[in-house]
C-alpha atoms as a PDB file:
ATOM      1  CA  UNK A   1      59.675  38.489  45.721  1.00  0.00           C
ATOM      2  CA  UNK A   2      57.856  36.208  47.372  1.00  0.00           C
ATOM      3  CA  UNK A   3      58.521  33.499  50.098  1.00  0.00           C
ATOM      4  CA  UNK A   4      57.496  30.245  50.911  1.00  0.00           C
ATOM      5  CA  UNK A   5      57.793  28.389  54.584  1.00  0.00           C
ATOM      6  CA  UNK A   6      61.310  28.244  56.011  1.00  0.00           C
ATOM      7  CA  UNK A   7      62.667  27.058  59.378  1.00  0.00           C
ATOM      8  CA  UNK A   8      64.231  29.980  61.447  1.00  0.00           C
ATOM      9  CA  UNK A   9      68.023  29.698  62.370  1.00  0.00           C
ATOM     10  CA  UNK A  10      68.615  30.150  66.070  1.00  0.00           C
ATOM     11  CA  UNK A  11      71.887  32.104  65.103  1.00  0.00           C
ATOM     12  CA  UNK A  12      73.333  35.585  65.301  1.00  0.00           C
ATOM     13  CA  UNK A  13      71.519  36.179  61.920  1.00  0.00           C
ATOM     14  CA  UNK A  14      73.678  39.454  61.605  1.00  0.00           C
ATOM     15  CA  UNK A  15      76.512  37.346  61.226  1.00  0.00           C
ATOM     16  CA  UNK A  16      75.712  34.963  58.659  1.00  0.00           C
ATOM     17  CA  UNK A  17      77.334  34.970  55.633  1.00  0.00           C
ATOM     18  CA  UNK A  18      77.009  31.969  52.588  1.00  0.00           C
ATOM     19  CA  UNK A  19      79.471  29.584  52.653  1.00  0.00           C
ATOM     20  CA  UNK A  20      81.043  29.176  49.652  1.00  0.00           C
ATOM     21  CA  UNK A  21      82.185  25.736  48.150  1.00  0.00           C
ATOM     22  CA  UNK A  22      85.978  24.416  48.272  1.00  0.00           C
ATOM     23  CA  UNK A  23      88.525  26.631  46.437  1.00  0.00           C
ATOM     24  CA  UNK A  24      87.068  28.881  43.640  1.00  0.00           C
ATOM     25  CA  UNK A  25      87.767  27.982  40.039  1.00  0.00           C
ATOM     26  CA  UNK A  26      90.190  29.882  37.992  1.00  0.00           C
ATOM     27  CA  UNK A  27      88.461  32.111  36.393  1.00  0.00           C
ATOM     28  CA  UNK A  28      86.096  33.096  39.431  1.00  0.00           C
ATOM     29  CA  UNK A  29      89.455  34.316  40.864  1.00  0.00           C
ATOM     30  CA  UNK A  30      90.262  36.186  38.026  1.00  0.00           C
ATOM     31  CA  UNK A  31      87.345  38.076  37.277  1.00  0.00           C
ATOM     32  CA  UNK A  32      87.131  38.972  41.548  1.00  0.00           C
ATOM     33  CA  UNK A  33      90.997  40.264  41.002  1.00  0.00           C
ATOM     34  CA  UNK A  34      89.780  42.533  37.919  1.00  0.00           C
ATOM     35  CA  UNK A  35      86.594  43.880  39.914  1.00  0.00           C
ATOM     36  CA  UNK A  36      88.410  44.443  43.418  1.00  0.00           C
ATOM     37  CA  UNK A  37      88.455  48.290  42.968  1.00  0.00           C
ATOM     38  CA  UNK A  38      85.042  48.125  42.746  1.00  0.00           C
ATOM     39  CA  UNK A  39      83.980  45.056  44.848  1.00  0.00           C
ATOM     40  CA  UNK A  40      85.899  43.568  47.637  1.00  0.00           C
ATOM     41  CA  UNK A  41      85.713  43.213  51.349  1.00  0.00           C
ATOM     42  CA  UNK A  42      86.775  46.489  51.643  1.00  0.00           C
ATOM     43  CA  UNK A  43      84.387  48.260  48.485  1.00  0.00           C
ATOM     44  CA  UNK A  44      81.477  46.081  49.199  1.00  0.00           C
ATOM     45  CA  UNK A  45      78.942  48.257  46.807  1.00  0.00           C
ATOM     46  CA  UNK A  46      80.288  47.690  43.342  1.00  0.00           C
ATOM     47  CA  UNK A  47      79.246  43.817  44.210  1.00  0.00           C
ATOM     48  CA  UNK A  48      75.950  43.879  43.710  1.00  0.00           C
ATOM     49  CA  UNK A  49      76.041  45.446  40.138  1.00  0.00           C
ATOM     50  CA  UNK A  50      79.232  43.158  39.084  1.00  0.00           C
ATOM     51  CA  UNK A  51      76.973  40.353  40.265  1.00  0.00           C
ATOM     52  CA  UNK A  52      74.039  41.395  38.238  1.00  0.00           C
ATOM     53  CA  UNK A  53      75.970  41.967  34.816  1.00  0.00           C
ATOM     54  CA  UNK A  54      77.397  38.501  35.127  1.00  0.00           C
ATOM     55  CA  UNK A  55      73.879  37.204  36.152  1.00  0.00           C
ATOM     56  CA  UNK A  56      72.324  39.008  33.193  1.00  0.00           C
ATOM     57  CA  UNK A  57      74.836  38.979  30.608  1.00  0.00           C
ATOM     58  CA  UNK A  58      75.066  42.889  30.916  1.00  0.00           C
ATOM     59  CA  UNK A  59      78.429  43.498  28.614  1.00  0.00           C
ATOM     60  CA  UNK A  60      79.811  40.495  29.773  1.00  0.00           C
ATOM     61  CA  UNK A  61      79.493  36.329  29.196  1.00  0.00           C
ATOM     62  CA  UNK A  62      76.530  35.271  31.644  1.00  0.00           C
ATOM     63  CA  UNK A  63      78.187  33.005  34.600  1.00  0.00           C
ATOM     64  CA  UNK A  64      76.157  32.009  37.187  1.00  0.00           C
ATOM     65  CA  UNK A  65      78.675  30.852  39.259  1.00  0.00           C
ATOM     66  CA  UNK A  66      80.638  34.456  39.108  1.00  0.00           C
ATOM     67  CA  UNK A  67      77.451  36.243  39.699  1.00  0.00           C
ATOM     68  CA  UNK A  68      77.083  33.951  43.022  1.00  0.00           C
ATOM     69  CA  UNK A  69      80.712  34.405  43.973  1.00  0.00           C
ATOM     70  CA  UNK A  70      80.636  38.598  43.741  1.00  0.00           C
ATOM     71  CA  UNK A  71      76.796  39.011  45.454  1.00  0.00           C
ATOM     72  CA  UNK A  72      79.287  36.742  48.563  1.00  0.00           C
ATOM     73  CA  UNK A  73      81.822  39.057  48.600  1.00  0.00           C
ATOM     74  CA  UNK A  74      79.424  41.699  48.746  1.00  0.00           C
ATOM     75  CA  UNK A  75      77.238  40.609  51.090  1.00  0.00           C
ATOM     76  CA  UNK A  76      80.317  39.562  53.377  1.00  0.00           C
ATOM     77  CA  UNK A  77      81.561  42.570  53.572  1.00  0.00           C
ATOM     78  CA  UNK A  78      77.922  44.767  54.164  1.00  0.00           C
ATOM     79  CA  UNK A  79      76.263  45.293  50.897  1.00  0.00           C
ATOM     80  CA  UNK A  80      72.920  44.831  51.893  1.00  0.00           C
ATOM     81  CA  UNK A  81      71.770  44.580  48.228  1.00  0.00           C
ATOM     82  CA  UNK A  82      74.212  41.557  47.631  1.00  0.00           C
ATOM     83  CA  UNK A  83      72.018  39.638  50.691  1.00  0.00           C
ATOM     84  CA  UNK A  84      69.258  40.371  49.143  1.00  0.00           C
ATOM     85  CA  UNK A  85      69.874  38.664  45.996  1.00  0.00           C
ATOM     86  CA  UNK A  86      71.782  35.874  47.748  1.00  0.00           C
ATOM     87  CA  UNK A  87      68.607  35.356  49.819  1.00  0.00           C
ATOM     88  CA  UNK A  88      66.497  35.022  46.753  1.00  0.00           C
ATOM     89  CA  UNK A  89      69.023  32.571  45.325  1.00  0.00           C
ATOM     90  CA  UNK A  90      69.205  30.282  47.946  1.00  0.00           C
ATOM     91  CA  UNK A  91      65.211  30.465  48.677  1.00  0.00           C
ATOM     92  CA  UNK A  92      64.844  29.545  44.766  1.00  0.00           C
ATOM     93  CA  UNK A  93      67.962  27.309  44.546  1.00  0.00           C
ATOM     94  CA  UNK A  94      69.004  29.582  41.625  1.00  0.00           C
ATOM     95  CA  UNK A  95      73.097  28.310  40.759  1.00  0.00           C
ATOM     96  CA  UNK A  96      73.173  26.776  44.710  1.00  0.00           C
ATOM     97  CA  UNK A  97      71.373  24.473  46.488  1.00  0.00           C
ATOM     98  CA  UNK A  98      67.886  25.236  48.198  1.00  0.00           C
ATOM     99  CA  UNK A  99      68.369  26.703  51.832  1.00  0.00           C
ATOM    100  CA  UNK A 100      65.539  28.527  52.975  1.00  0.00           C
ATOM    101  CA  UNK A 101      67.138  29.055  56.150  1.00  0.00           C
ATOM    102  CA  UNK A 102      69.876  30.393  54.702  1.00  0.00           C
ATOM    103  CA  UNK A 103      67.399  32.739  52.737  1.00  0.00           C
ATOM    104  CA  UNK A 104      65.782  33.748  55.864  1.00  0.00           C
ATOM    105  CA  UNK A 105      69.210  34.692  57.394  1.00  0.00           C
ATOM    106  CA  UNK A 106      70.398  36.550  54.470  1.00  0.00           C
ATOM    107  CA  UNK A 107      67.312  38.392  54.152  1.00  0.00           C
ATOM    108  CA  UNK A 108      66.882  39.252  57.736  1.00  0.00           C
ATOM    109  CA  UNK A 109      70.751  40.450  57.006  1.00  0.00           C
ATOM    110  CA  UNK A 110      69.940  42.821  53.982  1.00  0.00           C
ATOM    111  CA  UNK A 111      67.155  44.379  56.635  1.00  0.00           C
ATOM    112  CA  UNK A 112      69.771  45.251  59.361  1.00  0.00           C
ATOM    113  CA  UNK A 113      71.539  47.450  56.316  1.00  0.00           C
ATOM    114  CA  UNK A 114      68.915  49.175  55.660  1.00  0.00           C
ATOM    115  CA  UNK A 115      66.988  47.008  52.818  1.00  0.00           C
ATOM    116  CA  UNK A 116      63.226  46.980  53.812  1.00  0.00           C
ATOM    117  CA  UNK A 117      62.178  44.415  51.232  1.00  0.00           C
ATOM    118  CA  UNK A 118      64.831  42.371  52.819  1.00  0.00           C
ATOM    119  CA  UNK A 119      62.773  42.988  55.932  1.00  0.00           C
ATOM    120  CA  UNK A 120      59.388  42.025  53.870  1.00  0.00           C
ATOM    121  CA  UNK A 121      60.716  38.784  52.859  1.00  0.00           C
ATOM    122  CA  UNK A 122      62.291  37.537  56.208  1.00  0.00           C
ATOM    123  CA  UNK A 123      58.380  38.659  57.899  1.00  0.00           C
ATOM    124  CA  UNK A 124      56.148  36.840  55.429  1.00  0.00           C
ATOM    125  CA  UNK A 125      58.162  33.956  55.456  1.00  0.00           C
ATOM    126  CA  UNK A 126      57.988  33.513  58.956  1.00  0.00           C
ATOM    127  CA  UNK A 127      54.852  34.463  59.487  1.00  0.00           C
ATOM    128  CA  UNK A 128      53.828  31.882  56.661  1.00  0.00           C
ATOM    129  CA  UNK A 129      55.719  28.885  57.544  1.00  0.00           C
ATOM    130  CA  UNK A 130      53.891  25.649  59.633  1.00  0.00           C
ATOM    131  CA  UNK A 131      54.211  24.888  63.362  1.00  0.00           C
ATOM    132  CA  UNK A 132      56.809  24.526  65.078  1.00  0.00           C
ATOM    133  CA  UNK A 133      59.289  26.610  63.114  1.00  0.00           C
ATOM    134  CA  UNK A 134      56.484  29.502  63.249  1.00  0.00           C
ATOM    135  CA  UNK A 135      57.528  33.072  64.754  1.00  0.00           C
ATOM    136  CA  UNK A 136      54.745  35.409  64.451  1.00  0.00           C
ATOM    137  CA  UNK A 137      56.383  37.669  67.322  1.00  0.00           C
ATOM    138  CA  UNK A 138      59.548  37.644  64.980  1.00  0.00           C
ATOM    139  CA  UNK A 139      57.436  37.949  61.641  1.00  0.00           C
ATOM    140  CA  UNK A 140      56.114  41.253  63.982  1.00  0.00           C
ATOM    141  CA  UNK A 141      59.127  42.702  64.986  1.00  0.00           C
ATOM    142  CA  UNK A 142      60.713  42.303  60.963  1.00  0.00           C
ATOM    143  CA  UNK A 143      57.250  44.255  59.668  1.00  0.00           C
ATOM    144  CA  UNK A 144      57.369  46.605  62.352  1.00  0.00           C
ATOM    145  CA  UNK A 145      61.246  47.429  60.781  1.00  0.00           C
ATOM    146  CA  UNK A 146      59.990  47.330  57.902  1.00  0.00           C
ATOM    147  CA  UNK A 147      57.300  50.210  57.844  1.00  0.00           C
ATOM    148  CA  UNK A 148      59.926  52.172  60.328  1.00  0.00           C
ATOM    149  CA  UNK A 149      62.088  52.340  57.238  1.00  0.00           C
ATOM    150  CA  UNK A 150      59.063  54.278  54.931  1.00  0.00           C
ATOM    151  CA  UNK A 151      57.395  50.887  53.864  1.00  0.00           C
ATOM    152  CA  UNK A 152      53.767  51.270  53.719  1.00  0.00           C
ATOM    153  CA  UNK A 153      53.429  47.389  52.930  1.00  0.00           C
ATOM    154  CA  UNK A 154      55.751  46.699  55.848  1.00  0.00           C
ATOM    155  CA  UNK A 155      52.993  48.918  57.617  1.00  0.00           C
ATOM    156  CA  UNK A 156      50.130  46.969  56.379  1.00  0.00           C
ATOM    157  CA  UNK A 157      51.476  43.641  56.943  1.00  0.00           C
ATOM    158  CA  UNK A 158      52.050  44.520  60.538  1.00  0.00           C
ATOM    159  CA  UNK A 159      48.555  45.785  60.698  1.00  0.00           C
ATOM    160  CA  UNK A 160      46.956  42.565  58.851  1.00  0.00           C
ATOM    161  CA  UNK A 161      49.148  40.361  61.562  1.00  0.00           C
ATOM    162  CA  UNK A 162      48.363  42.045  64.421  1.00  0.00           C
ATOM    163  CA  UNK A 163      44.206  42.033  63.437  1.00  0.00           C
ATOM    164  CA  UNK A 164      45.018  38.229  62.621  1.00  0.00           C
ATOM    165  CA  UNK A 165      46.680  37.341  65.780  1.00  0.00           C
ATOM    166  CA  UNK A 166      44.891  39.864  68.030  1.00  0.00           C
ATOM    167  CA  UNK A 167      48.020  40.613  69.614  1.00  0.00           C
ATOM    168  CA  UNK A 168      47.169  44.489  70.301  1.00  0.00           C
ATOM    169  CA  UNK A 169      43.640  46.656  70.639  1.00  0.00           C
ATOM    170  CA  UNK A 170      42.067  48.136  67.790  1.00  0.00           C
ATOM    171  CA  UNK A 171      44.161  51.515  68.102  1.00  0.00           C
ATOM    172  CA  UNK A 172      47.814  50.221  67.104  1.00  0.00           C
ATOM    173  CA  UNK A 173      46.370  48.262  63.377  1.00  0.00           C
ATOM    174  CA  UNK A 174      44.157  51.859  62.518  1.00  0.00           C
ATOM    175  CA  UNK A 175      47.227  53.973  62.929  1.00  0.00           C
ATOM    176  CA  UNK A 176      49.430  51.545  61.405  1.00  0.00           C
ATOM    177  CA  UNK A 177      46.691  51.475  58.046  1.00  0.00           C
ATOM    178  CA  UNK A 178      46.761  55.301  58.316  1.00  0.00           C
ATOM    179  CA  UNK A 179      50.083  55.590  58.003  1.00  0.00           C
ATOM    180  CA  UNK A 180      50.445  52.873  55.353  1.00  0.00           C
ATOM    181  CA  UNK A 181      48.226  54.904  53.453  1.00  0.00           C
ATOM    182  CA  UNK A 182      50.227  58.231  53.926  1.00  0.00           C
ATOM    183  CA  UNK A 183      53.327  56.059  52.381  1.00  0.00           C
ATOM    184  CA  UNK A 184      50.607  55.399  49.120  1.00  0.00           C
ATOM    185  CA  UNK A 185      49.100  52.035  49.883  1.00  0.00           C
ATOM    186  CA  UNK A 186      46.033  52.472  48.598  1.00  0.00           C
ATOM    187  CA  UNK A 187      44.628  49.464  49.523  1.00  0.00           C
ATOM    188  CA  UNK A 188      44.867  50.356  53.151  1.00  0.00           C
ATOM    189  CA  UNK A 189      43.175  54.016  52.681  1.00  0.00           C
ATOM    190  CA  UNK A 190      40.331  51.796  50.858  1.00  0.00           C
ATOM    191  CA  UNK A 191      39.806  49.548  54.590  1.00  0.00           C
ATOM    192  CA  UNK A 192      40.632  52.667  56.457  1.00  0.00           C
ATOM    193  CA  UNK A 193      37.177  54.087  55.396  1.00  0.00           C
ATOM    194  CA  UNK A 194      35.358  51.213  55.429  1.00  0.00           C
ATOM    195  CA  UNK A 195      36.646  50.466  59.224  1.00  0.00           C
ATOM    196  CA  UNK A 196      35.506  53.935  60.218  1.00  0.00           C
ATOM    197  CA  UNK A 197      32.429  54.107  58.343  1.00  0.00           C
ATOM    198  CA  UNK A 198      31.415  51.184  60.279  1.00  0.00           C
ATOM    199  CA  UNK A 199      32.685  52.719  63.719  1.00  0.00           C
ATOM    200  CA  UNK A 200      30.308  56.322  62.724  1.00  0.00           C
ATOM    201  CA  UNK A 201      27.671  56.871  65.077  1.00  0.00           C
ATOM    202  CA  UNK A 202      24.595  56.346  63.085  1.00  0.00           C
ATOM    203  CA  UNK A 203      21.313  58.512  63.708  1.00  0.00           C
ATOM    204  CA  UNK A 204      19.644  57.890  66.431  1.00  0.00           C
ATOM    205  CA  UNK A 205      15.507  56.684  65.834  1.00  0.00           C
ATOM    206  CA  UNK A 206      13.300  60.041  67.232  1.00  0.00           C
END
């Protein structure tokens, strides 16, 4: 997934959850009621697959509006998957309105339980958008989760940013490339040897 520019929301981001609109329509309620053993606030992790199936038309009629209301319930009660796909929803203002905010919020929400692209997304996003809503400390700190949770992109991102932004020496960028690499980005092994073939000594004129 990719991101575009988005405004951050000076808000517990933890804590947000998608508002949903007015009372739910019949048959929202009904499907919810024949899923709740397997998503609810209480089973949060049967969500994000009853959300898909109904997105997809996987066994059953393809509803939009369903798939939106189980990824809520799911997401409201910790699926971290379910905030992921809500984030890309919003951000594409796919069956609800654009809210890139919202997006960002969501997304930064699917990182906190454990979803690194969740992480990704939130980062470039805010490391992308225009003055004044930009946040490259923020972007930073969201990368820097990111390639904590065994993402070598996260890694390289948070390399690329801090070379961009010279926020650190030299040292903290080659280890985070190294380690990038270990986690199979080969793109960062590739700039890895080209960084320290420039740094060899070179032989010395007798």
């Amino acid at each position: 997934m990719t991101l575009g520019a988005v405004a951050l929301l000076l808000v517990p981001l933890a804590a947000v959850t998608p508002p949903r609109r007015g009372p739910l329509d019949a048959r929202i309620v009904r499907v919810l009621a024949e899923v709740q053993a397997e998503c609810s606030d209480v089973e949060p992790h049967g969500c994000s697959e009853w959300g898909r199936r109904y997105e997809l038309g996987i066994g059953v009629k393809a509803d939009h509006e369903i798939s939106l209301a189980l990824y809520q319930v799911g997401c409201a009660g910790g699926d971290g998957l379910s905030c992921l796909v809500l984030g890309w929803r919003h951000w594409a203002g796919d069956g609800v309105g654009r809210d890139v905010p919202m997006s960002v919020s969501l997304n930064v929400q699917a990182c906190d339980l454990g979803i690194a692209v969740g992480c990704l997304n939130a980062a470039t996003t805010l490391e992308q958008s225009a003055p004044p809503v930009r946040d490259l400390s923020r972007a930073a700190e969201l990368f820097e989760k990111a390639c904590n949770a065994q993402s070598g992109l996260g890694c390289l991102r948070f390399a690329q940013l801090l070379e961009h932004q010279h926020l650190t020496d030299d040292v903290r960028p080659r280890y985070l490339r190294a380690r990038a690499c270990q986690l199979g980005r080969k793109d960062a092994c590739e700039r890895r040897s080209e960084r320290e073939s420039e740094q060899a000594p070179r032989p010395k004129r007798p």
